[in-house]
N, C-alpha and C. Protein backbone atom coordinates (compact mmCIF):
# COMPACT_ATOMS: atom_id res chain seq x y z
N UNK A 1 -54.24 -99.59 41.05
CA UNK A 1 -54.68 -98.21 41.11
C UNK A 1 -55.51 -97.90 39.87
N UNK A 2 -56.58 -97.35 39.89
CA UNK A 2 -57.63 -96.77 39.14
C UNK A 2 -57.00 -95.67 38.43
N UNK A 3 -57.20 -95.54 37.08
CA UNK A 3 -56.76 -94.71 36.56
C UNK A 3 -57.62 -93.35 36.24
N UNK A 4 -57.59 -91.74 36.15
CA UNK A 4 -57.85 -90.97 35.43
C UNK A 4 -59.33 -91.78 34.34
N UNK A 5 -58.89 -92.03 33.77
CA UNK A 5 -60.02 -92.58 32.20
C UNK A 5 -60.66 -93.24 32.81
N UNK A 6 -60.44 -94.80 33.54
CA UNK A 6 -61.14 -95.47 34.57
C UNK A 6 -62.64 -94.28 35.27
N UNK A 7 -61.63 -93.46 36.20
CA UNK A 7 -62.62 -92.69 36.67
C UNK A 7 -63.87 -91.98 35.96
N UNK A 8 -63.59 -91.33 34.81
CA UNK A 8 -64.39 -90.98 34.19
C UNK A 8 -64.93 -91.75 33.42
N UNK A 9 -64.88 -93.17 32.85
CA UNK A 9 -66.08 -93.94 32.35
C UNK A 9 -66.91 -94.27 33.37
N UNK A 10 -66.24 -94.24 34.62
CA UNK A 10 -67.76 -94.90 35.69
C UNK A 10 -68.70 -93.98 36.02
N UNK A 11 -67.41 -92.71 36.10
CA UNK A 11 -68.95 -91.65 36.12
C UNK A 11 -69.64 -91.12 35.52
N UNK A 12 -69.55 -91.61 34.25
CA UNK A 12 -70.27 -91.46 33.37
C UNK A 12 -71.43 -92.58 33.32
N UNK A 13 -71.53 -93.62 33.86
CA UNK A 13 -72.23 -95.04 33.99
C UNK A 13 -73.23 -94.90 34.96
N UNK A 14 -72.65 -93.59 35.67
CA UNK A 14 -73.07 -93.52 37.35
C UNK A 14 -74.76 -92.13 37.16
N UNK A 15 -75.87 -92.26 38.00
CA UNK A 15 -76.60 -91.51 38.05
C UNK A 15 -76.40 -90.19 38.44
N UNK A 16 -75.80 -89.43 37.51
CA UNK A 16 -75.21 -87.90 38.44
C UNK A 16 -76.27 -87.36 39.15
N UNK A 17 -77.30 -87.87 39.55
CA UNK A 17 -78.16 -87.08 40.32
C UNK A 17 -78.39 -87.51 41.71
N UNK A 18 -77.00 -88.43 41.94
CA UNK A 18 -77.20 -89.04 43.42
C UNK A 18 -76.11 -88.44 43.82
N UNK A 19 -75.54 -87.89 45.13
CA UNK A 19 -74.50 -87.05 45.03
C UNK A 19 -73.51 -88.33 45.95
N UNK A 20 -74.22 -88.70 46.57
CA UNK A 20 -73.01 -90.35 47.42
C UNK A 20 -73.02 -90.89 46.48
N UNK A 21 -73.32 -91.05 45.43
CA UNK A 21 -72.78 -92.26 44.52
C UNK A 21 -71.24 -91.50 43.21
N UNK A 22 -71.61 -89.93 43.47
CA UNK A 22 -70.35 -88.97 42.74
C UNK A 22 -69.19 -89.33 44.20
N UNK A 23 -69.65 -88.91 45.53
CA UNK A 23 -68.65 -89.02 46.42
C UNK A 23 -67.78 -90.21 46.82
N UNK A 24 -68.53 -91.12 46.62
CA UNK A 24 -68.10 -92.53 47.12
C UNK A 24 -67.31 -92.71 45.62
N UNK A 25 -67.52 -92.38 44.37
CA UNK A 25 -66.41 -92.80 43.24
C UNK A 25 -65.03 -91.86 43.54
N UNK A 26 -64.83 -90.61 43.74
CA UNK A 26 -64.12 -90.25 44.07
C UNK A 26 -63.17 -90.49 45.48
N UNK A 27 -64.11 -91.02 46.41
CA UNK A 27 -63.28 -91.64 47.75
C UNK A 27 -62.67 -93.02 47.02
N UNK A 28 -63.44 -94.03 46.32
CA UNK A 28 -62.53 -95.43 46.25
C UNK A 28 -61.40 -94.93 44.83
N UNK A 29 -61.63 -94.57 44.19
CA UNK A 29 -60.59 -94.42 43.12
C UNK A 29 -59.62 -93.83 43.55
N UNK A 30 -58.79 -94.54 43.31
CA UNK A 30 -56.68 -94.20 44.11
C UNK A 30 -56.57 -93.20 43.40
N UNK A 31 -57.11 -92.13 42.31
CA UNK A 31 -56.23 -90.89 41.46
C UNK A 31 -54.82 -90.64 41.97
N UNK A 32 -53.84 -90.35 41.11
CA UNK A 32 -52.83 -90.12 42.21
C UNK A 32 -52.59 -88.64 41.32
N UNK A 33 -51.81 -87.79 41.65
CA UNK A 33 -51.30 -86.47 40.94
C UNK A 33 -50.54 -87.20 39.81
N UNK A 34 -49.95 -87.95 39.98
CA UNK A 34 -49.02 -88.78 38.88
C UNK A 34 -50.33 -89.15 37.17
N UNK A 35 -50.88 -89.14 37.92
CA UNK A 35 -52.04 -89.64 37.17
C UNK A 35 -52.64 -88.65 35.73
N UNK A 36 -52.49 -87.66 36.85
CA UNK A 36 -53.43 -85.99 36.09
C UNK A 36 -52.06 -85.52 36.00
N UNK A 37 -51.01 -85.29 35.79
CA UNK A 37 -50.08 -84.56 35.88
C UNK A 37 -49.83 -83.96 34.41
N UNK A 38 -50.27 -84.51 33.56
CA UNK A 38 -50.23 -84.03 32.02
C UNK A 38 -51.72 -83.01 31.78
N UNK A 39 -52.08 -82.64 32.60
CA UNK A 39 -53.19 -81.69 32.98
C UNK A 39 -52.64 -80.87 33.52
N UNK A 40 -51.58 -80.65 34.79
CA UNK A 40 -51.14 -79.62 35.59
C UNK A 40 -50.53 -78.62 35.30
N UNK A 41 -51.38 -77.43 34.89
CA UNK A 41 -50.55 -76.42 34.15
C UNK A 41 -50.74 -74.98 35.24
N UNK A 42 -49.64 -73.94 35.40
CA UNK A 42 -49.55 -73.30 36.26
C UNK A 42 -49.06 -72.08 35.78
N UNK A 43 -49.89 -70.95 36.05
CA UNK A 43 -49.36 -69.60 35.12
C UNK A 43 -49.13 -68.57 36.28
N UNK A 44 -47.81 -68.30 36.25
CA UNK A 44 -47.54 -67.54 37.38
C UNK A 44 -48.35 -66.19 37.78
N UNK A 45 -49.18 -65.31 37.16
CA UNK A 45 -50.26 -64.47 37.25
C UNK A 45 -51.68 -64.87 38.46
N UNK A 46 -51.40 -66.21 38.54
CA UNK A 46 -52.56 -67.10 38.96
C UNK A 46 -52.53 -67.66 40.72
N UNK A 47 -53.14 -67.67 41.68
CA UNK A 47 -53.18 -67.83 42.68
C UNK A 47 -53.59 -69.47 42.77
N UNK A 48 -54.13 -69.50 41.46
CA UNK A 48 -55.14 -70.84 41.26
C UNK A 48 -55.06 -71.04 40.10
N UNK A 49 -54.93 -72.05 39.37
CA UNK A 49 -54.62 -72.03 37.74
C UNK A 49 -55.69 -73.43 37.85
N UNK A 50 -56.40 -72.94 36.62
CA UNK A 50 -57.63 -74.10 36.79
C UNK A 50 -57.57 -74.74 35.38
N UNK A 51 -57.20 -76.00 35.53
CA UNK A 51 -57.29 -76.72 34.28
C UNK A 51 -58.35 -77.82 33.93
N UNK A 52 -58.93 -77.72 32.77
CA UNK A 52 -59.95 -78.61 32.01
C UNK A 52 -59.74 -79.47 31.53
N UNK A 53 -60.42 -80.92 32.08
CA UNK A 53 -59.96 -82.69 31.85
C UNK A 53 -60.88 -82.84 31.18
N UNK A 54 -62.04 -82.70 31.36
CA UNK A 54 -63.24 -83.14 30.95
C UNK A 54 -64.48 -82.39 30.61
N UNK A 55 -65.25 -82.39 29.92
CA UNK A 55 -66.40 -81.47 29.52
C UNK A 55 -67.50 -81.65 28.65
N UNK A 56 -68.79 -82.64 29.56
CA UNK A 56 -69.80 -83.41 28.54
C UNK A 56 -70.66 -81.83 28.79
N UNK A 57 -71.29 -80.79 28.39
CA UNK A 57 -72.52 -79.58 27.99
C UNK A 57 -73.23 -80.41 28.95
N UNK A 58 -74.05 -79.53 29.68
CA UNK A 58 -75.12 -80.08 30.72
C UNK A 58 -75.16 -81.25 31.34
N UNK A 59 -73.97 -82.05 31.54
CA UNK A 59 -74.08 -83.24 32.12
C UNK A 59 -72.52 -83.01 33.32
N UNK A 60 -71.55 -82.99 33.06
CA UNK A 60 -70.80 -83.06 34.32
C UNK A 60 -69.14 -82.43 33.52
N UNK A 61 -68.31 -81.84 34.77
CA UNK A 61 -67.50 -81.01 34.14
C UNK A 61 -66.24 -81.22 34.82
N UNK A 62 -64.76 -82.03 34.78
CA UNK A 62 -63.95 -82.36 35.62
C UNK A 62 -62.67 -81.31 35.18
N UNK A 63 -62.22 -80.76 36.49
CA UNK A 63 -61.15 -80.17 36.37
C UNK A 63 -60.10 -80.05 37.41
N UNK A 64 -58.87 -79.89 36.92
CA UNK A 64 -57.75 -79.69 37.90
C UNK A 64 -57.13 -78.59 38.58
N UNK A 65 -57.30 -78.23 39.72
CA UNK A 65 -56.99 -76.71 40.25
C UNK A 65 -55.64 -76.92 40.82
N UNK A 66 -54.36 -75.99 40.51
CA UNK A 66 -53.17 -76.21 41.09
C UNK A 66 -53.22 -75.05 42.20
N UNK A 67 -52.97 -74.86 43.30
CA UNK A 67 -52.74 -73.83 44.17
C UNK A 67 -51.64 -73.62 44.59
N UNK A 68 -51.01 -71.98 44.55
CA UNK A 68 -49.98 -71.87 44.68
C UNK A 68 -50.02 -71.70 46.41
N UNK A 69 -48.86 -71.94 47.00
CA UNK A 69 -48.88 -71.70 48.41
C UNK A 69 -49.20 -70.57 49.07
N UNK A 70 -49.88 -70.40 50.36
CA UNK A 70 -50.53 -69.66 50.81
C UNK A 70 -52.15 -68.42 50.07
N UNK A 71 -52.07 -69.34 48.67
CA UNK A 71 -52.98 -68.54 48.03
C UNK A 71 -54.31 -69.01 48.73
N UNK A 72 -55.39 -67.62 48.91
CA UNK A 72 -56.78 -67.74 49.01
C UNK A 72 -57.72 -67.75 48.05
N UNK A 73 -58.54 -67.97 47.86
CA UNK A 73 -59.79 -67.70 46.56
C UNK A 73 -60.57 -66.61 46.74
N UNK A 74 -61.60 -66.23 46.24
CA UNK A 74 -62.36 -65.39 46.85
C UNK A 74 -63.91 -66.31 47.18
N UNK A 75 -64.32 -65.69 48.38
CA UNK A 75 -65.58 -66.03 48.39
C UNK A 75 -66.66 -66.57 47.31
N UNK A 76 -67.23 -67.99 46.79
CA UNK A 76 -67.69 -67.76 45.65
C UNK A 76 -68.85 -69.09 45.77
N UNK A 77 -69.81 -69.65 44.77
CA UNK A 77 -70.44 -70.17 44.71
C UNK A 77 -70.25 -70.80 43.46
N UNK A 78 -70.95 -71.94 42.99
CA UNK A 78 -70.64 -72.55 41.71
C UNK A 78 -72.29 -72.34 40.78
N UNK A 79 -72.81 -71.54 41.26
CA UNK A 79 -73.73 -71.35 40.40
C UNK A 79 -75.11 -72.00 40.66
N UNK A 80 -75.81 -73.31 39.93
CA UNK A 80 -76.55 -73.91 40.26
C UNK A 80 -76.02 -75.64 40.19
N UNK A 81 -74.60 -75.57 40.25
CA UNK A 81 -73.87 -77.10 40.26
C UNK A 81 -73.47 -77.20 41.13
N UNK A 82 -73.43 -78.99 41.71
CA UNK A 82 -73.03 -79.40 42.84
C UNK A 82 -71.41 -79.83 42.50
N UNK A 83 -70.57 -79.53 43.37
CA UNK A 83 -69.54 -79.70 43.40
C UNK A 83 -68.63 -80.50 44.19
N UNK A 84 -67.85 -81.79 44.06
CA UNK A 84 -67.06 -82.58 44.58
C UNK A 84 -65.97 -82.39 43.88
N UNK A 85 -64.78 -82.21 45.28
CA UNK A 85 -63.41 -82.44 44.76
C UNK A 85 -62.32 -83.72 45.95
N UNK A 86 -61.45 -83.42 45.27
CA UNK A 86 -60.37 -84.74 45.96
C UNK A 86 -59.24 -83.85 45.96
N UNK A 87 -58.23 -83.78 47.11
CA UNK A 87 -57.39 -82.92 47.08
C UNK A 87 -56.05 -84.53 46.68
N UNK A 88 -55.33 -84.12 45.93
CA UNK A 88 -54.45 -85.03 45.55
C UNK A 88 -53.18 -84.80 45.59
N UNK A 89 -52.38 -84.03 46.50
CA UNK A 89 -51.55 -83.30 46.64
C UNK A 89 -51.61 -81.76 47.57
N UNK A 90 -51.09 -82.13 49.17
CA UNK A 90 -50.76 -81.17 49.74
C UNK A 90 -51.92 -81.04 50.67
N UNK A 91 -52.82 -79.66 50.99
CA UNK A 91 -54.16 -79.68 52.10
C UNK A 91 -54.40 -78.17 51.86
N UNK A 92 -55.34 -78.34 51.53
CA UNK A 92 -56.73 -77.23 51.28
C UNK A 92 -57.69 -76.73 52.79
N UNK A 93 -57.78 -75.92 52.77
CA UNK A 93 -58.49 -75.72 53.89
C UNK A 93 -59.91 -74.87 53.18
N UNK A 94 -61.27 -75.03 53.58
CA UNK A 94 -61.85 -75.26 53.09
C UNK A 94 -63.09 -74.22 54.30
N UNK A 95 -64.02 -72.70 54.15
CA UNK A 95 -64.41 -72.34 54.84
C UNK A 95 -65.77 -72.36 53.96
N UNK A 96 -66.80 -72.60 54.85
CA UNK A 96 -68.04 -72.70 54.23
C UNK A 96 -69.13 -71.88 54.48
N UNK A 97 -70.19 -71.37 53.52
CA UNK A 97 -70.29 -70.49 54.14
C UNK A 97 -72.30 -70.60 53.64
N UNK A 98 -72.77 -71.56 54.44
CA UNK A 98 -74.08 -71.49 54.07
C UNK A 98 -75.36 -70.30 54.47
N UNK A 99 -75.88 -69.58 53.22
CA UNK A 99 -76.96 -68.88 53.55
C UNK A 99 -76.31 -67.65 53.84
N UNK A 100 -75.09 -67.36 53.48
CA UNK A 100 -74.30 -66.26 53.95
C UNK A 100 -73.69 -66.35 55.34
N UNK A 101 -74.39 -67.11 56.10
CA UNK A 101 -73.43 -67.57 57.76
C UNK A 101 -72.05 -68.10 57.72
N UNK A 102 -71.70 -68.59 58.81
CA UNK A 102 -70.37 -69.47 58.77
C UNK A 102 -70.01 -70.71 59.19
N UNK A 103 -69.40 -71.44 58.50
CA UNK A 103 -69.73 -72.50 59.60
C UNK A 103 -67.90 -72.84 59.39
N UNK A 104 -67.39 -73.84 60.37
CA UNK A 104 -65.72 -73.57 61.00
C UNK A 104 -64.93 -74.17 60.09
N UNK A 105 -63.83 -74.21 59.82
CA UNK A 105 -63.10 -74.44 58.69
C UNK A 105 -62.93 -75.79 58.72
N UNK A 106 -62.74 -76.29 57.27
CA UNK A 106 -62.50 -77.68 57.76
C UNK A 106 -60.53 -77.86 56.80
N UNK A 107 -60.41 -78.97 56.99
CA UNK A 107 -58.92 -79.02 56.31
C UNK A 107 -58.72 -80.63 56.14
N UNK A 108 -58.77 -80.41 54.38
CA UNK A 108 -58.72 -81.83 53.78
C UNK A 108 -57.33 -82.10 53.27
N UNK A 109 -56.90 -82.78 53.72
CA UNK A 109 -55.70 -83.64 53.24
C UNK A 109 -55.61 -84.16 51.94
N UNK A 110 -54.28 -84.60 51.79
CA UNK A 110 -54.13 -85.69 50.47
C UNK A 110 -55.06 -86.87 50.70
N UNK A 111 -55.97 -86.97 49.47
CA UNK A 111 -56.59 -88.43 49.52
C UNK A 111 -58.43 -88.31 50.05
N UNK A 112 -58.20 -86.79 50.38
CA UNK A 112 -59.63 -86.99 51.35
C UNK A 112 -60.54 -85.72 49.99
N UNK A 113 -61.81 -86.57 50.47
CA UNK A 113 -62.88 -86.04 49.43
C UNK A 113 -63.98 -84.82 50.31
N UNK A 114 -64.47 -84.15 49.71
CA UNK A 114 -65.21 -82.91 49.98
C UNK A 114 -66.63 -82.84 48.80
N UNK A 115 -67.80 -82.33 49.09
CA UNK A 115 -68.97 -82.33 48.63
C UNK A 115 -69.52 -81.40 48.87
N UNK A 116 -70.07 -80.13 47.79
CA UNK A 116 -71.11 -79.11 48.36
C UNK A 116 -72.09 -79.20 47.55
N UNK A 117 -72.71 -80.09 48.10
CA UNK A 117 -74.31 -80.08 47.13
C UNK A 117 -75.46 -79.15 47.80
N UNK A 118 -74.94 -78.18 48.55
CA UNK A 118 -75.98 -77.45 49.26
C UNK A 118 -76.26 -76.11 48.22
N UNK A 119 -76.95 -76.30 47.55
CA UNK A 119 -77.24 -74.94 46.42
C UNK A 119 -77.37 -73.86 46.42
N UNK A 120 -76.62 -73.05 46.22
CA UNK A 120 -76.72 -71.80 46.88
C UNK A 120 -75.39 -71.21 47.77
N UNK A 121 -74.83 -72.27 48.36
CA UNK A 121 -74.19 -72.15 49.40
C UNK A 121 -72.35 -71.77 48.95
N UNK A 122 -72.03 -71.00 49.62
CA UNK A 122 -71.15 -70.79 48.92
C UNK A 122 -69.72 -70.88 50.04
N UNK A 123 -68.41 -71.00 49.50
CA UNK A 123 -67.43 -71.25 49.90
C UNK A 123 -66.01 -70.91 49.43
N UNK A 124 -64.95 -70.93 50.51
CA UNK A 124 -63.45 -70.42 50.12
C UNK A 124 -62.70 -71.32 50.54
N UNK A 125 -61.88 -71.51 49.41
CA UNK A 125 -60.56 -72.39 49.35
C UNK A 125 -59.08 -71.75 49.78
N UNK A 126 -58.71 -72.04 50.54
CA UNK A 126 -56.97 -71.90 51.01
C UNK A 126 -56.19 -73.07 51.26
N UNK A 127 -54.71 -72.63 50.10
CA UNK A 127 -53.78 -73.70 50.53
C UNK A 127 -53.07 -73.25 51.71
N UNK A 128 -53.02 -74.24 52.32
CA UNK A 128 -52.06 -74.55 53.76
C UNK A 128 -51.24 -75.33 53.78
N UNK A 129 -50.49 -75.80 52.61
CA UNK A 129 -49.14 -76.99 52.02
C UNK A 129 -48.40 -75.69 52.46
N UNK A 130 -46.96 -76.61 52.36
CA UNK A 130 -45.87 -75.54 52.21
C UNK A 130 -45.52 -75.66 50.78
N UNK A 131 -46.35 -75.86 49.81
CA UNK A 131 -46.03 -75.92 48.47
C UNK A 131 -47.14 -75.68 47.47
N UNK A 132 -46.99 -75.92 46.59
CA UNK A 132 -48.34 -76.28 45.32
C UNK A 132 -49.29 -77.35 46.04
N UNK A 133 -50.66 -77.50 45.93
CA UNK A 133 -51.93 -77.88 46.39
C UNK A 133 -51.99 -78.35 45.38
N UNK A 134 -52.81 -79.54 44.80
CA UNK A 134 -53.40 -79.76 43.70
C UNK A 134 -54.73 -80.51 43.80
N UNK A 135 -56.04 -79.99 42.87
CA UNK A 135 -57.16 -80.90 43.79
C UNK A 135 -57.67 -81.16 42.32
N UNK A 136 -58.87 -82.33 42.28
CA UNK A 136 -59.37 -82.70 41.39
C UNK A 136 -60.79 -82.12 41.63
N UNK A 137 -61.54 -81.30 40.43
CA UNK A 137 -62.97 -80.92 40.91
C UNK A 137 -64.06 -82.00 39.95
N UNK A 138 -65.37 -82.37 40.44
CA UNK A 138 -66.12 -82.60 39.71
C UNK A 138 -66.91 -81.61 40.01
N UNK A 139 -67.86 -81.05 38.78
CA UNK A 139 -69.44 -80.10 38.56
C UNK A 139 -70.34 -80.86 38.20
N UNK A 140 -71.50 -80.60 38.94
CA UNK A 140 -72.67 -81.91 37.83
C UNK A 140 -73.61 -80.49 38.33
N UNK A 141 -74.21 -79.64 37.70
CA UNK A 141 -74.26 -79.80 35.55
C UNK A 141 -72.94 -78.86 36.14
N UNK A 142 -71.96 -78.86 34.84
CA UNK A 142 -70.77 -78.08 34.55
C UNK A 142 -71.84 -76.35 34.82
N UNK A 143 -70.42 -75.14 35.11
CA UNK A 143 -71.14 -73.97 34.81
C UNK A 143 -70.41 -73.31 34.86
N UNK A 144 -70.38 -72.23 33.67
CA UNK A 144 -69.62 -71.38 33.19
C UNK A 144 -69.68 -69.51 33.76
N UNK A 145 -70.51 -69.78 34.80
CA UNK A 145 -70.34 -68.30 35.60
C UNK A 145 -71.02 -68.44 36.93
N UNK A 146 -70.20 -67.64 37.95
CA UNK A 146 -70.75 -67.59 38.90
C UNK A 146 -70.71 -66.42 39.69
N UNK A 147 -70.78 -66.10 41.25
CA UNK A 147 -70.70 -65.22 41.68
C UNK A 147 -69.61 -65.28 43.09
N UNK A 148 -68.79 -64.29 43.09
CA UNK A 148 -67.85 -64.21 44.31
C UNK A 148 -68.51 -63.13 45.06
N UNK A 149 -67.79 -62.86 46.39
CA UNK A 149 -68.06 -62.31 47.36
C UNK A 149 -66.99 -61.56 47.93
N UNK A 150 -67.51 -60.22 48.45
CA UNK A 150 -66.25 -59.36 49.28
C UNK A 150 -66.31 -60.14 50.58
N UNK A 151 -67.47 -59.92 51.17
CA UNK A 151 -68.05 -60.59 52.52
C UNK A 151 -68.91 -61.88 52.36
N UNK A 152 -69.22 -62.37 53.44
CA UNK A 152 -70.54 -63.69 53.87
C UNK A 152 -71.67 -62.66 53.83
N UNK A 153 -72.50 -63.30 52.51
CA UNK A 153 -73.65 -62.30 52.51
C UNK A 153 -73.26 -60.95 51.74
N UNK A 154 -72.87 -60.83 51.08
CA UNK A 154 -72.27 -59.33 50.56
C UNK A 154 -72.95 -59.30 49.25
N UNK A 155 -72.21 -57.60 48.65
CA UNK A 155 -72.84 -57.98 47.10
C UNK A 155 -71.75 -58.46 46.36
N UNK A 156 -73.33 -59.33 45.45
CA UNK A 156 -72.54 -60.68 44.57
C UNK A 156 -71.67 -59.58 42.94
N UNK A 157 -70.80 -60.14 42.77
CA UNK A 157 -69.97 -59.71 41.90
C UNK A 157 -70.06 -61.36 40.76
N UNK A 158 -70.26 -61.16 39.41
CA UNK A 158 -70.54 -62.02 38.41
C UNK A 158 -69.41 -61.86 37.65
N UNK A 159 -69.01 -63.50 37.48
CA UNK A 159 -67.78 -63.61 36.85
C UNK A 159 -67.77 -65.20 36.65
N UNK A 160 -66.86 -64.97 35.24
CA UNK A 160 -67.13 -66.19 34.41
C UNK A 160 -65.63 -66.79 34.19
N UNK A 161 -65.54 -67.91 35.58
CA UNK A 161 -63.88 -68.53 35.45
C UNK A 161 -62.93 -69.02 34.50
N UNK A 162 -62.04 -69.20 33.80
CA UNK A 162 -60.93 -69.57 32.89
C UNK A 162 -60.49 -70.54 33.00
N UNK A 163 -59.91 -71.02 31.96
CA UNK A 163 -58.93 -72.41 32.48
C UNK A 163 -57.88 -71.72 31.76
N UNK A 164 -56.72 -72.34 32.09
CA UNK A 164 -55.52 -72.16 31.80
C UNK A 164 -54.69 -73.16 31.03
N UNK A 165 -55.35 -74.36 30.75
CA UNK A 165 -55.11 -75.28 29.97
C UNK A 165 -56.21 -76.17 29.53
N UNK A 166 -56.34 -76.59 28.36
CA UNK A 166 -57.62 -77.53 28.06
C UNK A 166 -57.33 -78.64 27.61
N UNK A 167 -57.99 -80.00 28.11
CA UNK A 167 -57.08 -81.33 27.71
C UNK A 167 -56.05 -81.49 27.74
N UNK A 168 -54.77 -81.24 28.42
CA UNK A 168 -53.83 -81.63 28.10
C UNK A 168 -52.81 -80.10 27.45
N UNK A 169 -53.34 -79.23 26.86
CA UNK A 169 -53.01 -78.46 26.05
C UNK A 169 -53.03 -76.62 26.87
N UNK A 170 -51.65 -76.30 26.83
CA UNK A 170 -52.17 -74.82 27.27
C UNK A 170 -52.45 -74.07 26.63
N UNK A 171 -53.46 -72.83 26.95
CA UNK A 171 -54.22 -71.89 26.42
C UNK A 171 -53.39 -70.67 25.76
N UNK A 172 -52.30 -70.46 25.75
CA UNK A 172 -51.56 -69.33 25.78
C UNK A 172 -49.73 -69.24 26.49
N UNK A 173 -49.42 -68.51 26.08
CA UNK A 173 -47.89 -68.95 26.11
C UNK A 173 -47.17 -68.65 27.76
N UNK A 174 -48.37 -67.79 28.41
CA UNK A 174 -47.95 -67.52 30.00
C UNK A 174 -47.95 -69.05 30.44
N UNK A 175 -48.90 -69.66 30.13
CA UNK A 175 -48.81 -71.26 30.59
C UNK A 175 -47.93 -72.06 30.76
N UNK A 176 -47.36 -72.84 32.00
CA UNK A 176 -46.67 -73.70 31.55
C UNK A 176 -46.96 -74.99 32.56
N UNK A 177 -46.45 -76.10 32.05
CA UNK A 177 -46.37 -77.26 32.60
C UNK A 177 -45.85 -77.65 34.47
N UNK A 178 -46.56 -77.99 35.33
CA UNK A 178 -45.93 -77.85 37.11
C UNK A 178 -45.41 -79.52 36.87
N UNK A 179 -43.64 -79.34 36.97
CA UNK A 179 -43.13 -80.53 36.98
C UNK A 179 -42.38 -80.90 37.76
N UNK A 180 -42.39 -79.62 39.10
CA UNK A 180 -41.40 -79.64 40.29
C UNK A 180 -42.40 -80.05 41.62
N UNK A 181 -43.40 -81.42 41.49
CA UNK A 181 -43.93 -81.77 42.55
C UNK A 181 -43.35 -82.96 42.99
């Protein structure tokens, strides 16, 4: 099994400007939650507690999202970064929403990889586990604000996401460590 560090020296080796060559590293690398689990931090205030693994400035930005059960996101976009994640624990359901239209939900399992390199395009995350969700994100370029949505097509509301732990380390004392997976 490929480790965490593994993963991120190759993609770092790798042309971030090909987006099958970001997807296909994330499909063959085994990550397991066991892996990132000294990353998994969960603040009960949080529907989504988003934690920070990795962070090269304008080149690519890896992070760990824990979802609490039955939580939704809001409608949102990543800005001008393409985004791949790996759900590594539990199933995400996943509604997409290009150009402001809709298109039908999809629902990724443990192990299975997801890609929105469509720019612009924006999308909502729901766990559908009967428990904590946990997914791995990559950003290529990383980005520090974006825009959510009331509706598909609505007005954009600007907002600049948090992490709840950085490296390894939590941000504040609401934080704590998810060790009941």
């Amino acid at each position: 099994m490929a480790s965490l560090q593994e993963f991120i020296l190759s993609l770092k080796e790798k042309d971030l400007q090909r987006s099958d060559d970001i997807d296909k590293l994330l499909t063959n690398f085994q990550i397991s939650f066991e892996d990132c689990k000294k990353y998994a931090f969960v603040k009960d205030s949080k529907g989504c507690s988003r934690n920070l693994i990795f962070d090269e400035p304008e080149v690519c930005r890896i992070t760990l999202s824990v979802w609490k059960q039955g939580f939704q996101n809001k409608i949102h976009d990543h800005g001008q970064s393409n985004c791949y994640f790996k759900v590594l624990r539990g199933s995400l359901e996943e509604t997409h929403f290009p150009n402001g239209g809709l298109i039908a939900d999809t629902v990724y399992e443990e192990g299975q990889v997801c890609q929105m390199t469509d720019t612009g395009a924006c999308h909502q995350m729901k766990n559908i586990h009967d428990g904590y969700s946990v997914s791995l994100h990559v950003y290529i370029p990383p980005f520090d604000s974006c825009y959510t949505y009331d509706v598909p097509g609505g007005a954009a509301i600007h907002v600049t996401p948090s992490f709840i732990s950085r490296y390894g380390f939590a941000v504040d004392r609401e934080s704590r460590r998810l060790l009941d997976l």
